[in-house]
Protein backbone atom coordinates (compact mmCIF):
# COMPACT_ATOMS: atom_id res chain seq x y z
CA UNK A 1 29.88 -17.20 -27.17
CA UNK A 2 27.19 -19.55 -26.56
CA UNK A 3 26.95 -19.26 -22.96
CA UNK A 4 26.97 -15.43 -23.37
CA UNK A 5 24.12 -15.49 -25.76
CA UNK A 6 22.35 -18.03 -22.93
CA UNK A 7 22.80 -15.59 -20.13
CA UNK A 8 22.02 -12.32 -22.39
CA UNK A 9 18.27 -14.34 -23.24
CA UNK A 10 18.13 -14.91 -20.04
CA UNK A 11 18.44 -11.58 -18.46
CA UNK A 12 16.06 -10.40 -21.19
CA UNK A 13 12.99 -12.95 -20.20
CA UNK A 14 13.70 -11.96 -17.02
CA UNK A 15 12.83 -8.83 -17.99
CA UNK A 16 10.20 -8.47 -19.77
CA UNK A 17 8.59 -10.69 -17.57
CA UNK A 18 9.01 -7.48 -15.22
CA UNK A 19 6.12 -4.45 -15.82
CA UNK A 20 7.12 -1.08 -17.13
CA UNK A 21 7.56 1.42 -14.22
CA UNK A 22 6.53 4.92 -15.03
CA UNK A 23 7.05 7.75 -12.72
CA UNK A 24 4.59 10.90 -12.58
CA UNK A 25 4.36 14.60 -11.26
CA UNK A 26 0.86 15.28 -10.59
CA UNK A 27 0.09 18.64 -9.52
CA UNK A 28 -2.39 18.42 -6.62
CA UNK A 29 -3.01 21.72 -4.64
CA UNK A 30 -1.50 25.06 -5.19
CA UNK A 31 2.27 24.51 -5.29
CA UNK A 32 2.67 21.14 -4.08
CA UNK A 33 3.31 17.96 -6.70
CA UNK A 34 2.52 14.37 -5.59
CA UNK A 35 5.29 11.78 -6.95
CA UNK A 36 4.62 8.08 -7.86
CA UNK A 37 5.48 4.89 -9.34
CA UNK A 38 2.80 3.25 -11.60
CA UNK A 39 2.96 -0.02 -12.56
CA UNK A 40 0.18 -1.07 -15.28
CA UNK A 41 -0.83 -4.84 -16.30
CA UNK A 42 -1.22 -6.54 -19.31
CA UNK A 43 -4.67 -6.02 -20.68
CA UNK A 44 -7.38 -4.42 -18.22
CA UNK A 45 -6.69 -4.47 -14.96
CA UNK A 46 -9.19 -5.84 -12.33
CA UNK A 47 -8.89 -2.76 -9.79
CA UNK A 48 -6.08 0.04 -9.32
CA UNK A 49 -4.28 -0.28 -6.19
CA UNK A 50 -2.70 3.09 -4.04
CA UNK A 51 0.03 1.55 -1.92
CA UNK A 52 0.90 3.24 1.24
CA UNK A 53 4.57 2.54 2.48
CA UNK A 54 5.05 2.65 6.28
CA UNK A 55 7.32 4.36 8.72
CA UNK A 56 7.99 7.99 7.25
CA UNK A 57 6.22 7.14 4.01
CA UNK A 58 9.24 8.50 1.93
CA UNK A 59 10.57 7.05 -1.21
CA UNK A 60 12.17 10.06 -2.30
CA UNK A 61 11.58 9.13 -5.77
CA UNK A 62 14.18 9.78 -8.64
CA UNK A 63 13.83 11.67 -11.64
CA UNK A 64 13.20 8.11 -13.58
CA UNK A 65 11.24 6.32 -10.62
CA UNK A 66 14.76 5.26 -9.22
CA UNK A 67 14.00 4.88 -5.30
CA UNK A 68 16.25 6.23 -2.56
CA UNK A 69 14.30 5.29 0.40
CA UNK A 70 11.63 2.79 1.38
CA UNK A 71 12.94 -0.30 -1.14
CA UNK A 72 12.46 -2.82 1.54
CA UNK A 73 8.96 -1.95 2.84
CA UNK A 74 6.62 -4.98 2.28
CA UNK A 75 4.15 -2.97 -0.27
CA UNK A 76 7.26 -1.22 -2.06
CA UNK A 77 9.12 -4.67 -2.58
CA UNK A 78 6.23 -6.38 -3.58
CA UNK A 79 5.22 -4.35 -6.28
CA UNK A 80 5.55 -6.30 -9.09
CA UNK A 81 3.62 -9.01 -7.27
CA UNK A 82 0.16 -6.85 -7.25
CA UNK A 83 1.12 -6.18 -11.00
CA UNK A 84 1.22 -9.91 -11.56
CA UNK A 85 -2.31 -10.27 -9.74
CA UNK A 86 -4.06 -7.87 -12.35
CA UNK A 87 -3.87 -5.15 -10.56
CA UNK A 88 -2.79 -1.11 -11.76
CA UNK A 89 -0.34 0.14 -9.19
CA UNK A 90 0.27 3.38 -8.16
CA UNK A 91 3.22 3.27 -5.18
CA UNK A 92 3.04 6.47 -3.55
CA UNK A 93 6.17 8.92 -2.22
CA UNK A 94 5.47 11.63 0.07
CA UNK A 95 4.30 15.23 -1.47
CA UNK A 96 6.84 18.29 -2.21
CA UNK A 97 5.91 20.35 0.80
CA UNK A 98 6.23 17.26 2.90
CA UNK A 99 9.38 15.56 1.62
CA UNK A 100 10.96 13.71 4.53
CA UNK A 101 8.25 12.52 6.91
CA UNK A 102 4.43 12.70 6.46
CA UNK A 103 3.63 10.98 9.47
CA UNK A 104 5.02 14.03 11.41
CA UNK A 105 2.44 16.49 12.60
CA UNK A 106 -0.38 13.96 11.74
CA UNK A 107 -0.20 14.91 8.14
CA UNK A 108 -1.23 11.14 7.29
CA UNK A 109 -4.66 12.21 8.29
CA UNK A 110 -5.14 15.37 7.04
CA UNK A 111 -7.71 17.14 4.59
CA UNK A 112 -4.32 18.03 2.35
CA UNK A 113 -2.84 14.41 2.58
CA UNK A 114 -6.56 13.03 1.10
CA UNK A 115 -6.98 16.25 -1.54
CA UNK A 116 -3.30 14.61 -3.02
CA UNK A 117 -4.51 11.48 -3.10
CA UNK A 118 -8.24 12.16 -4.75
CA UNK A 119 -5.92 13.41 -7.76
CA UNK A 120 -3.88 10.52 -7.52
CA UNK A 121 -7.32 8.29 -7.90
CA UNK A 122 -9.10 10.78 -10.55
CA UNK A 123 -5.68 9.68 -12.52
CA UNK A 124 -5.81 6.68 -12.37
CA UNK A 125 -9.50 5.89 -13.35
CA UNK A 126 -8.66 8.31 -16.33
CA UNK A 127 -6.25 5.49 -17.14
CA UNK A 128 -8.39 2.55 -16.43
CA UNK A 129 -11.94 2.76 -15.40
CA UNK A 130 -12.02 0.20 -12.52
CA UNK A 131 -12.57 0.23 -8.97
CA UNK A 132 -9.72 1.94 -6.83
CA UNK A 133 -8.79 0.28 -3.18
CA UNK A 134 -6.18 1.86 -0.99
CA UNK A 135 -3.59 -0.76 0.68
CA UNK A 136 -1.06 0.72 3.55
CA UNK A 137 0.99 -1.05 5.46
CA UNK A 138 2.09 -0.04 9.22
CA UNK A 139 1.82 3.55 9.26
CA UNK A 140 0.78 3.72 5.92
CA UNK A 141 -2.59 2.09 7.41
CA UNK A 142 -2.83 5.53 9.14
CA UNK A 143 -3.38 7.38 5.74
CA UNK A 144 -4.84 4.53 4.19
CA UNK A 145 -8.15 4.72 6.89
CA UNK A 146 -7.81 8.57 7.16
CA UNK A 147 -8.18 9.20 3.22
CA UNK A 148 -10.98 6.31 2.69
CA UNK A 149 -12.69 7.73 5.68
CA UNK A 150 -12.22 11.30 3.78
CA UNK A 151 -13.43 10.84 0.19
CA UNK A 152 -15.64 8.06 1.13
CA UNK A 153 -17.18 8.08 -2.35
CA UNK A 154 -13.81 7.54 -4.37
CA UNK A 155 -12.72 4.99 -2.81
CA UNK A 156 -14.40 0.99 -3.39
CA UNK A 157 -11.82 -0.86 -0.64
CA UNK A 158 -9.93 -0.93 1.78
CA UNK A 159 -6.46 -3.15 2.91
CA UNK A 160 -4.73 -2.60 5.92
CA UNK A 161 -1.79 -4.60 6.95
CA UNK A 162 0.47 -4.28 10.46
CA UNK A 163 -2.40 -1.83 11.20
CA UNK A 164 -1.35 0.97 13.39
CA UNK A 165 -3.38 0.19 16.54
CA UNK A 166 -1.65 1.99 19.42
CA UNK A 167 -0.83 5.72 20.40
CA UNK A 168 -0.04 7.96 17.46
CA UNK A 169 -1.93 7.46 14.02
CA UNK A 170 -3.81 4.82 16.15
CA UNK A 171 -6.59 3.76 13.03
CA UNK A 172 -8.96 2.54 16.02
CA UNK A 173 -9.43 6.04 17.03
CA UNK A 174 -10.44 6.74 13.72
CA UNK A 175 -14.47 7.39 12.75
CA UNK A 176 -14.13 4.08 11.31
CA UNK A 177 -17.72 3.58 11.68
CA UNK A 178 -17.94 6.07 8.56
CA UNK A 179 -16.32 3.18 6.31
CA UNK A 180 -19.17 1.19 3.93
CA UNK A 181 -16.26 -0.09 1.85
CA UNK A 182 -15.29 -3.93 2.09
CA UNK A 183 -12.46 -4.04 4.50
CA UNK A 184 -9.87 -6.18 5.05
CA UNK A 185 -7.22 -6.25 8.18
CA UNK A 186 -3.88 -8.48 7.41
CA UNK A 187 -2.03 -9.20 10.83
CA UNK A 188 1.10 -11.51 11.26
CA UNK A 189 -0.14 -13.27 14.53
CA UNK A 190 3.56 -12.88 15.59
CA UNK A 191 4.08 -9.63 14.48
CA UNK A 192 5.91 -8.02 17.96
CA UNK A 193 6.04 -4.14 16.83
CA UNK A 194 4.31 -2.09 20.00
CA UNK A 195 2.56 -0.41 17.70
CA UNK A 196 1.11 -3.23 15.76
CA UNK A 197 0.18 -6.12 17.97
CA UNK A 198 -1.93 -8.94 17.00
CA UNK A 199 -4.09 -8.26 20.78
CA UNK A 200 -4.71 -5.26 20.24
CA UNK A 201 -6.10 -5.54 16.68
CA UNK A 202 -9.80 -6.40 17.52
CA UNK A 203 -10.02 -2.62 18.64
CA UNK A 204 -9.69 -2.38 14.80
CA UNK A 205 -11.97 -4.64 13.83
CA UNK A 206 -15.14 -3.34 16.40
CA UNK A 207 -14.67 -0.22 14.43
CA UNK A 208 -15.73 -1.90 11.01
CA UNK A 209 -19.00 -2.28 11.94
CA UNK A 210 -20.33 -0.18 9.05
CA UNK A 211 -18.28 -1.74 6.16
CA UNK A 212 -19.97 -4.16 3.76
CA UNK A 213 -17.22 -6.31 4.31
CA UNK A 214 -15.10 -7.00 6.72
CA UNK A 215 -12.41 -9.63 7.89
CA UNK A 216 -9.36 -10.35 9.84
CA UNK A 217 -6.54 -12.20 7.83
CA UNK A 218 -4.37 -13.66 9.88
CA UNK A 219 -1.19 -15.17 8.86
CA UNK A 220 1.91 -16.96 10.55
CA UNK A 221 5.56 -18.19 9.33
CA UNK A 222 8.36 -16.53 7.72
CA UNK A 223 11.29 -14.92 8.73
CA UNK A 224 11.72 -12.59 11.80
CA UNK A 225 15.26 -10.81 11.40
CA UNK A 226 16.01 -7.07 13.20
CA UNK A 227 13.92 -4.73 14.18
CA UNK A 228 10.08 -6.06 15.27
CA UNK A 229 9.01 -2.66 13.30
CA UNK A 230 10.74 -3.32 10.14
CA UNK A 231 10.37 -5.10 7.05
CA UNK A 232 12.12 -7.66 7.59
CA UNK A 233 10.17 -8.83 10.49
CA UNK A 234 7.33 -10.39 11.12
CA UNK A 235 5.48 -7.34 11.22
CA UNK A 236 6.87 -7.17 6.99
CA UNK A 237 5.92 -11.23 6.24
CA UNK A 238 9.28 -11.56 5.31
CA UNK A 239 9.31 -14.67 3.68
CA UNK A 240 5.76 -15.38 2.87
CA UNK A 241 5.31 -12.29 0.90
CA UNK A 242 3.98 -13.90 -2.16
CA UNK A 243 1.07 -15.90 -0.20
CA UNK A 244 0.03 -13.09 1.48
CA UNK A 245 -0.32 -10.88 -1.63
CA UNK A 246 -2.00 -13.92 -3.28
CA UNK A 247 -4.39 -14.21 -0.41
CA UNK A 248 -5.09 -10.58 -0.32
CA UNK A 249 -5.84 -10.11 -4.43
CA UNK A 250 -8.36 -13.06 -4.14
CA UNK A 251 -10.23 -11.24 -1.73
CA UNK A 252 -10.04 -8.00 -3.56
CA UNK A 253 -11.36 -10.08 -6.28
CA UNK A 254 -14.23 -11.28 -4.45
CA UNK A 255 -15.43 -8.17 -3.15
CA UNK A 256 -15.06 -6.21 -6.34
């Protein structure tokens, strides 16, 4: 009896230590609903964070917030991290009239993908009136640059990690030179994805030179297991996730 009541208190500090995940509908053009996971601090938060999952940006979200795709992706599984860091958090899934892949026809950087996301960010300052920074990861950099680029003036920062720097959704072929914001490019120095290769990042990086702020993070270590594109790679910082995120709030932080 004992050793139950042990493991049920437990399980419950575990939890609570855990924030509340809500899921929300928002209605965002004629027709079309935008899904997503928000995740809300104790106390005021320092900044609300958009997070951008990669690949085919789906998380097919559940009814309750339950996911059925995307789990593993370094932004989705570190969720709770940004939370811890003071940070609102709004995980995005793709929109209803896009529901299994918005990277497909270049939707990630079109005027419909940013009108979804400027009510996504007029939420969330209704909920918290503090600066709003987009964060992608892999292809999710793609619609992370495209939308900052688009409503320049509702977004405060920008964080792109494993940025998409080759071929399709390439962000150096973006008008990054539009970007004022404080930006900040995370790259695994062994990452070995094609499309996201530490020598070919500077590309990224010339384009920046508009921004208020900008800087190359690079990291090293972890794990590299599978695929070079997946999260459990390199190119995910499987392993060193909670350094990175650390490193990546305090600079948030300092260019608030």
């Amino acid at each position: 009896m004992k050793r139950t009541m042990r493991l049920l208190l437990l399980c419950l500090c575990w939890t609570s230590a855990q924030a509340a995940e809500h899921m929300l509908q928002l209605n965002t053009r004629p027709g079309v609903t935008q899904g997503l996971l928000l995740l809300e601090p104790a106390g005021k938060p320092v900044a609300s964070l958009i997070l951008f999952t990669g690949g085919e940006g789906v998380l097919r979200l559940g009814s309750e917030g339950q996911l059925h795709a995307g789990a593993g992706n370094f932004l989705v599984r570190t969720r709770q991290l940004w939370v811890e860091q003071g940070f609102q958090v709004a995980v995005v899934d793709a929109p209803s009239d896009h529901p299994d892949n918005i990277s497909r026809g270049d939707f990630r950087s079109s005027a419909e993908h940013a009108q979804d996301m400027a009510v996504v960010i007029d939420t969330l300052r209704q909920r918290a009136d503090v600066p709003v920074w987009l964060v992608g990861t892999s292809r999710g950099t793609t619609s992370a640059a495209a939308v900052a680029i688009r409503l320049h003036d509702k977004v405060d920062g920008v964080v792109l990690t494993s940025t998409i720097n080759h071929d399709r959704g390439n962000v150096a072929a973006m008008a990054l030179e539009q970007l004022t914001q404080p930006v900040l490019v995370v790259q695994h120095r062994h990452d070995q994805c094609k499309e996201t290769l530490y020598q070919n990042v500077q590309a990224v990086l010339d384009g920046l030179h508009a921004a208020r702020a900008s800087e190359l993070m690079l990291v090293e270590g972890g794990q590299d297991r599978g695929d070079p594109c997946q999260p459990w790679a390199f190119h995910g910082y499987n392993g060193i996730e909670t350094d990175v995120v650390g490193k990546i709030s305090n600079w948030i932080r300092q260019h608030l």
